[in-house]
C-alpha atoms as a PDB file:
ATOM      1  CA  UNK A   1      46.312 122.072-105.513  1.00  0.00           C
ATOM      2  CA  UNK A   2      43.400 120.485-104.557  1.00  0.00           C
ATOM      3  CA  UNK A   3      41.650 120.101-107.430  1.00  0.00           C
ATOM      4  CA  UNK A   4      45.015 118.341-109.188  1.00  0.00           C
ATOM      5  CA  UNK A   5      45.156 115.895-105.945  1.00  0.00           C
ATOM      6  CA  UNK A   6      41.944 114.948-106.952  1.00  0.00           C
ATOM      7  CA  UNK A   7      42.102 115.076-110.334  1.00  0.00           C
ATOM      8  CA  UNK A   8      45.222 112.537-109.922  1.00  0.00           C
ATOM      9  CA  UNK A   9      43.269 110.030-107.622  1.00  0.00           C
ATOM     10  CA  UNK A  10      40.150 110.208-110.125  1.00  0.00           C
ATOM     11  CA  UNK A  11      42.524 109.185-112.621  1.00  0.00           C
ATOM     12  CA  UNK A  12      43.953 106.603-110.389  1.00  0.00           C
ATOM     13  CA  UNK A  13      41.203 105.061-109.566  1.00  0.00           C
ATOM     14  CA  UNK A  14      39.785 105.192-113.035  1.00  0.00           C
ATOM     15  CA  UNK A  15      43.065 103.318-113.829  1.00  0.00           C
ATOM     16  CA  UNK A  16      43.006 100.266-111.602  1.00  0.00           C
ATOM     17  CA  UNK A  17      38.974  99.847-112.166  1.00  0.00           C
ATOM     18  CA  UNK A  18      40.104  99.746-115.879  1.00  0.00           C
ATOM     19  CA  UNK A  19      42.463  97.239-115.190  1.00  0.00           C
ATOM     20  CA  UNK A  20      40.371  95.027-113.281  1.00  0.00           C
ATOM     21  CA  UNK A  21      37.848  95.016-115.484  1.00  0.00           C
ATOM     22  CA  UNK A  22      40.322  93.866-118.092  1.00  0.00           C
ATOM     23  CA  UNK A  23      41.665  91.164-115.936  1.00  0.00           C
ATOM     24  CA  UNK A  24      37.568  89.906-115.776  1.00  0.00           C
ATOM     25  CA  UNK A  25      37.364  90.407-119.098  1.00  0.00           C
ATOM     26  CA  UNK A  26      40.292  88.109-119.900  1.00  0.00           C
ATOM     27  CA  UNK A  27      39.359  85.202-117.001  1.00  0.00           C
ATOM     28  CA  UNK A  28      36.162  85.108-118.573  1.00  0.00           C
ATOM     29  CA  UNK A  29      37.436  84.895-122.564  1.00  0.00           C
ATOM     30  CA  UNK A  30      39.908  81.922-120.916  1.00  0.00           C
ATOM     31  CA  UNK A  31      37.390  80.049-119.114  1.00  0.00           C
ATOM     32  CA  UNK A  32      34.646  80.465-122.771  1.00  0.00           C
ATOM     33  CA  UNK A  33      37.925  79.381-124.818  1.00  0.00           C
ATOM     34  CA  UNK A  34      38.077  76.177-121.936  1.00  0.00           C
ATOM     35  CA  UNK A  35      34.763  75.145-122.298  1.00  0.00           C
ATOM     36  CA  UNK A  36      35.109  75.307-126.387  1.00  0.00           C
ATOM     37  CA  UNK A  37      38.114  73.551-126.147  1.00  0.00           C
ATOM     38  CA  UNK A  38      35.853  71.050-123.931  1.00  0.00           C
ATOM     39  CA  UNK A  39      33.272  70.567-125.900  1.00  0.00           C
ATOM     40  CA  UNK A  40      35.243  70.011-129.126  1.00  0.00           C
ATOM     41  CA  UNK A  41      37.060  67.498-127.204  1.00  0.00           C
ATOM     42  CA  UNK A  42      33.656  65.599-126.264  1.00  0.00           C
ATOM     43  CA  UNK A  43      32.459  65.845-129.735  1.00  0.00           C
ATOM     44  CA  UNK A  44      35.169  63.806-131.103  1.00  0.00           C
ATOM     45  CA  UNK A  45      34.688  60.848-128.770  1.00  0.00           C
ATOM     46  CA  UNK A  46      33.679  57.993-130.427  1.00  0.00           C
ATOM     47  CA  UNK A  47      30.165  56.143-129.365  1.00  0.00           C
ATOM     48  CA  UNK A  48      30.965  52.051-128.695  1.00  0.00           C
ATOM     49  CA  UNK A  49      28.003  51.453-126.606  1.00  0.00           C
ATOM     50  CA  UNK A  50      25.064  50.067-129.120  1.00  0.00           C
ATOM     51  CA  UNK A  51      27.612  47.546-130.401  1.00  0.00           C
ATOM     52  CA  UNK A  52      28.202  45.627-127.677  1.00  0.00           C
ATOM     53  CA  UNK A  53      25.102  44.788-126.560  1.00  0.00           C
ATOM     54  CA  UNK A  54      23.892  43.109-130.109  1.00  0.00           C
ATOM     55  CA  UNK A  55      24.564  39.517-130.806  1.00  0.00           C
ATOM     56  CA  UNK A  56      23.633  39.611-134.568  1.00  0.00           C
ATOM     57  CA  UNK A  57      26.142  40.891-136.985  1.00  0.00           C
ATOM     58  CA  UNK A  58      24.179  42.910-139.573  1.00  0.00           C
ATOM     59  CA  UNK A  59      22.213  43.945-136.300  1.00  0.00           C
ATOM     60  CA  UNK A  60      25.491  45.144-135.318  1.00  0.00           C
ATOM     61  CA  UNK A  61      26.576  46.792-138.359  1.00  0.00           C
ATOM     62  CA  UNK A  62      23.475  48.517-138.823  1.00  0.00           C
ATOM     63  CA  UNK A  63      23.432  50.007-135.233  1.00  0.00           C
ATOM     64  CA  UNK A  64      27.120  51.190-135.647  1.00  0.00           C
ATOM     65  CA  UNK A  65      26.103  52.697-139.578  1.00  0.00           C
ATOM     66  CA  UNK A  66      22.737  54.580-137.318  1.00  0.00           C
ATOM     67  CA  UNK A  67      25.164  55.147-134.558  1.00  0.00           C
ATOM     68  CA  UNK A  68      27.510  56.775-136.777  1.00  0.00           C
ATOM     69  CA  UNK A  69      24.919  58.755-138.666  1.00  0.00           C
ATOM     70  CA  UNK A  70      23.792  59.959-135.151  1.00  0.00           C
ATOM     71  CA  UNK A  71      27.756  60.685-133.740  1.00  0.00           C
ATOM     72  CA  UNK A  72      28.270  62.365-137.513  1.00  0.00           C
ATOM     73  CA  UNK A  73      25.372  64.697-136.884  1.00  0.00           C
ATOM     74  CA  UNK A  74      26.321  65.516-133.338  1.00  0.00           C
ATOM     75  CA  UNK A  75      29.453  66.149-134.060  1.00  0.00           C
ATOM     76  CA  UNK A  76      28.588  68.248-136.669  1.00  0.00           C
ATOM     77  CA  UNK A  77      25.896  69.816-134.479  1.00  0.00           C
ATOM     78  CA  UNK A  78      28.471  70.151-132.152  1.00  0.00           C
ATOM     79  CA  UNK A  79      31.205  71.917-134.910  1.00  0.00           C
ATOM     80  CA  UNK A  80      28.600  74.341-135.998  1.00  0.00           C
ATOM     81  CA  UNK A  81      28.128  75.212-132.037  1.00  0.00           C
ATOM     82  CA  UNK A  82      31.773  75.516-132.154  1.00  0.00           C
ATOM     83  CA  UNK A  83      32.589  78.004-134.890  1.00  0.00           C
ATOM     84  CA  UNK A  84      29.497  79.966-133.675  1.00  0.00           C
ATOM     85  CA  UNK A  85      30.725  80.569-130.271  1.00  0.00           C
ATOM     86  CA  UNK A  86      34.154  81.244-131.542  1.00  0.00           C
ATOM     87  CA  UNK A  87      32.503  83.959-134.010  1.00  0.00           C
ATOM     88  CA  UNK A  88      30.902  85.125-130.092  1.00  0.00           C
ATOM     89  CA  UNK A  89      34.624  84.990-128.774  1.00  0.00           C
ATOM     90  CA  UNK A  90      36.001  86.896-131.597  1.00  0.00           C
ATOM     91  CA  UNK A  91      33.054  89.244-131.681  1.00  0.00           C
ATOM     92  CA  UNK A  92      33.731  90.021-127.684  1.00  0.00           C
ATOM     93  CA  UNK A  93      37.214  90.208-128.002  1.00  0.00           C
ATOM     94  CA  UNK A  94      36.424  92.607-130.628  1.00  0.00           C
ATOM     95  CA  UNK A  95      34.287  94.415-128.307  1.00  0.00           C
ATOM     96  CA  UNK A  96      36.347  94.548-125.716  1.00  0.00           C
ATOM     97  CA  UNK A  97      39.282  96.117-127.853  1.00  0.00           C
ATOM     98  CA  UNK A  98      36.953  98.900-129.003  1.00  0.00           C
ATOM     99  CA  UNK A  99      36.058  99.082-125.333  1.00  0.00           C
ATOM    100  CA  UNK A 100      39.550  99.601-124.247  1.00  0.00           C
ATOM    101  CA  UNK A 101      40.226 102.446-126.902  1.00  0.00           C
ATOM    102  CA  UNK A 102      37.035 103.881-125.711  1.00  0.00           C
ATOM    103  CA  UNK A 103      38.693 104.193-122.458  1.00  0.00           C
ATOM    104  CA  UNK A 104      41.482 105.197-123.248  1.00  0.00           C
ATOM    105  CA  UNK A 105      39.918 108.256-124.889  1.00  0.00           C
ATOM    106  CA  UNK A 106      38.457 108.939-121.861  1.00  0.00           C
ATOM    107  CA  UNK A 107      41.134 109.042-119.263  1.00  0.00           C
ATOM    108  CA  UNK A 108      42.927 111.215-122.345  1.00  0.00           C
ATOM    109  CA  UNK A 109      40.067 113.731-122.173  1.00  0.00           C
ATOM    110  CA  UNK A 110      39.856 114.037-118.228  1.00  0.00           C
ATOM    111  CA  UNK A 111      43.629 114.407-118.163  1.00  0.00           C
ATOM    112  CA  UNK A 112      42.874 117.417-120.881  1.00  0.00           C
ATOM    113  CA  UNK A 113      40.148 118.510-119.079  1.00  0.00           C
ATOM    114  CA  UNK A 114      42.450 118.430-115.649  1.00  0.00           C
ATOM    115  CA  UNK A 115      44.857 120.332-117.471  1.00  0.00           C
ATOM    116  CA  UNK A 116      42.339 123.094-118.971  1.00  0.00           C
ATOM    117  CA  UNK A 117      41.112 123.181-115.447  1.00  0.00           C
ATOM    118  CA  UNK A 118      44.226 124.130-114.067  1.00  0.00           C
ATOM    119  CA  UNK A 119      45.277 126.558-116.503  1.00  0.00           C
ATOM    120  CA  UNK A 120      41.970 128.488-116.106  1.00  0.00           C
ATOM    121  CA  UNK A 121      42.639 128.082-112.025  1.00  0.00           C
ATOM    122  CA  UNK A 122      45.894 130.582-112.913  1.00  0.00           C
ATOM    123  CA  UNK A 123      44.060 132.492-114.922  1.00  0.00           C
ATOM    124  CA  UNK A 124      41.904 133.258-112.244  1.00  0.00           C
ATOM    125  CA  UNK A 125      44.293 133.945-109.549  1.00  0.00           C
ATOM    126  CA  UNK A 126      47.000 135.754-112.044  1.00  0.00           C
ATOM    127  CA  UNK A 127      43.803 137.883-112.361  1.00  0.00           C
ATOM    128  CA  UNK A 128      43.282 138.051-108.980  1.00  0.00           C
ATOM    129  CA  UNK A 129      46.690 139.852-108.251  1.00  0.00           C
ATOM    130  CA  UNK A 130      46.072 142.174-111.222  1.00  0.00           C
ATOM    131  CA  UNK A 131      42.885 143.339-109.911  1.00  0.00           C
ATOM    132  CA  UNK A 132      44.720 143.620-106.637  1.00  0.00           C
ATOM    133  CA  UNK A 133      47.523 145.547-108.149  1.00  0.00           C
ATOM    134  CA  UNK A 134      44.765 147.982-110.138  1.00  0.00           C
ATOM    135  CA  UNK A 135      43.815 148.536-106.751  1.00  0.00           C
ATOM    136  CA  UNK A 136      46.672 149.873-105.055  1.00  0.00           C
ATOM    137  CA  UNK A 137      47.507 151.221-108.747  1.00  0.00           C
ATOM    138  CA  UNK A 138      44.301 153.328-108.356  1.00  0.00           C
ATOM    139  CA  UNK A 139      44.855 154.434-104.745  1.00  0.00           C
ATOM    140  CA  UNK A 140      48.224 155.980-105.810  1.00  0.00           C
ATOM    141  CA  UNK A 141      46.792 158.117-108.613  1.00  0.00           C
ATOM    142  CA  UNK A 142      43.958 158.888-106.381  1.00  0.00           C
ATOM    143  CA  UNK A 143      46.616 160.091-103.582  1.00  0.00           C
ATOM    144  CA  UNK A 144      48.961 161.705-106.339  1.00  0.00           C
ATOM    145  CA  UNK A 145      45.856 163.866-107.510  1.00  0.00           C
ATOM    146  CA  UNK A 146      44.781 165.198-104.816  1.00  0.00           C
ATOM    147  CA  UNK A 147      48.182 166.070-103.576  1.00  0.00           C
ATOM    148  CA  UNK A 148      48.553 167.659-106.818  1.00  0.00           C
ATOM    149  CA  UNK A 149      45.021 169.758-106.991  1.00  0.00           C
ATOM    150  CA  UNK A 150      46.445 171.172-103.364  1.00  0.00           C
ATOM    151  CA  UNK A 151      49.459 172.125-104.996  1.00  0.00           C
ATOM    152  CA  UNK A 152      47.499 173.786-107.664  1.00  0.00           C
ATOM    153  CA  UNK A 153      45.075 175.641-105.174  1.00  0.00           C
ATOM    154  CA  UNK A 154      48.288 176.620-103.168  1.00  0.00           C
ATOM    155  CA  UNK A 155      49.986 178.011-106.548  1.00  0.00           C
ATOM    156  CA  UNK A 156      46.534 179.759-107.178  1.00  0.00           C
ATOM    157  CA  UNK A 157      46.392 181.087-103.699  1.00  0.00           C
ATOM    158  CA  UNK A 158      49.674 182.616-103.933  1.00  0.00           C
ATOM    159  CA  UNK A 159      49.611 184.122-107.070  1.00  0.00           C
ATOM    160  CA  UNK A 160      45.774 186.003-106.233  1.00  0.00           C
ATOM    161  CA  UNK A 161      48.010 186.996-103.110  1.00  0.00           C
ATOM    162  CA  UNK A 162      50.525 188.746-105.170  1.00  0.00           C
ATOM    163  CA  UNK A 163      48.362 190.041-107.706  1.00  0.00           C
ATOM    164  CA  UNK A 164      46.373 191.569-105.566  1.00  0.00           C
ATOM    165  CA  UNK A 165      49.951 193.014-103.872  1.00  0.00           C
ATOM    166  CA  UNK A 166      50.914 194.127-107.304  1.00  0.00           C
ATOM    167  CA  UNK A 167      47.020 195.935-108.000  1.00  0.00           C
ATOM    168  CA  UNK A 168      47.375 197.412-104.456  1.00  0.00           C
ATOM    169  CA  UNK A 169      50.640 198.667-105.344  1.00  0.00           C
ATOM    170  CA  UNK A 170      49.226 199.957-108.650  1.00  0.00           C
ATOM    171  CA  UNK A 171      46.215 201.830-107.549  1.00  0.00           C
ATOM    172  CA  UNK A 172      47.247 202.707-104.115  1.00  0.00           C
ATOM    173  CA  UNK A 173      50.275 205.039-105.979  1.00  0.00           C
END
């Protein structure tokens, strides 16, 4: 009874520490997804700065062509960041799902386990009582044998005492 108390709060607690880890687990794929979604945003900003501060107009153009170039490239910098963290997401998510069936086969094979445990707990005490029972089993026959080699001896006894009545009888005639 014990053992299946504790067998049950194991479990329990195996339980909630599962699902807390899984809550963690999913704050933490949120808040990666957030800062993605962040940094996507910020990528697609556009850069106004350099062409204010010229006064020429092919000066102008040419800083928003090199400023453009530069955005272009950091956004696509920034993209290539993007898809490869997302691959990371997927690939943790992934993780995390093979993680979960892992314990899931777990808390299946300690609940077997619990189980087998138990059964071999009956075993044990259903051969307990039949060792008990042999015992008193034994005692009876031991008891019922002797009572029947007295018998026996007492049969013997009386029929040497009337053979020996029916030789006295014989040879004393």
């Amino acid at each position: 009874k014990q053992q299946k108390y504790e067998r049950n709060k194991i479990s329990t607690e195996f339980q909630d520490a599962f699902k807390e880890f899984q809550d963690l687990q999913r704050q933490a794929l949120d808040k990666q997804r957030a800062s993605v979604s962040a940094a996507r945003a910020a990528a697609h900003e556009p850069d106004t700065g350099d062409a204010r501060e010229t006064g020429h107009f092919q000066q102008q153009q040419q800083q928003q062509e090199l400023s453009s170039l530069a955005v272009q490239s950091e956004v696509d910098f920034q993209d290539a960041l993007i898809v490869e963290r997302e691959e990371e997401i997927r690939n943790i998510e992934q993780g995390v799902g093979d993680l979960n069936v892992l314990f899931r086969q777990v808390a299946q094979i300690v609940s077997e386990q619990g189980e087998q445990l138990n059964t071999i707990a009956d075993n044990v005490e259903v051969t307990r009582d039949d060792t008990r029972g042999a015992m008193v089993e034994l005692g009876r026959a031991s008891n019922y044998q002797k009572s029947a080699r007295k018998k026996g001896c007492f049969l013997l006894l009386i029929a040497s005492v009337i053979l020996m009545i029916v030789l006295l009888a014989i040879f004393v005639d």
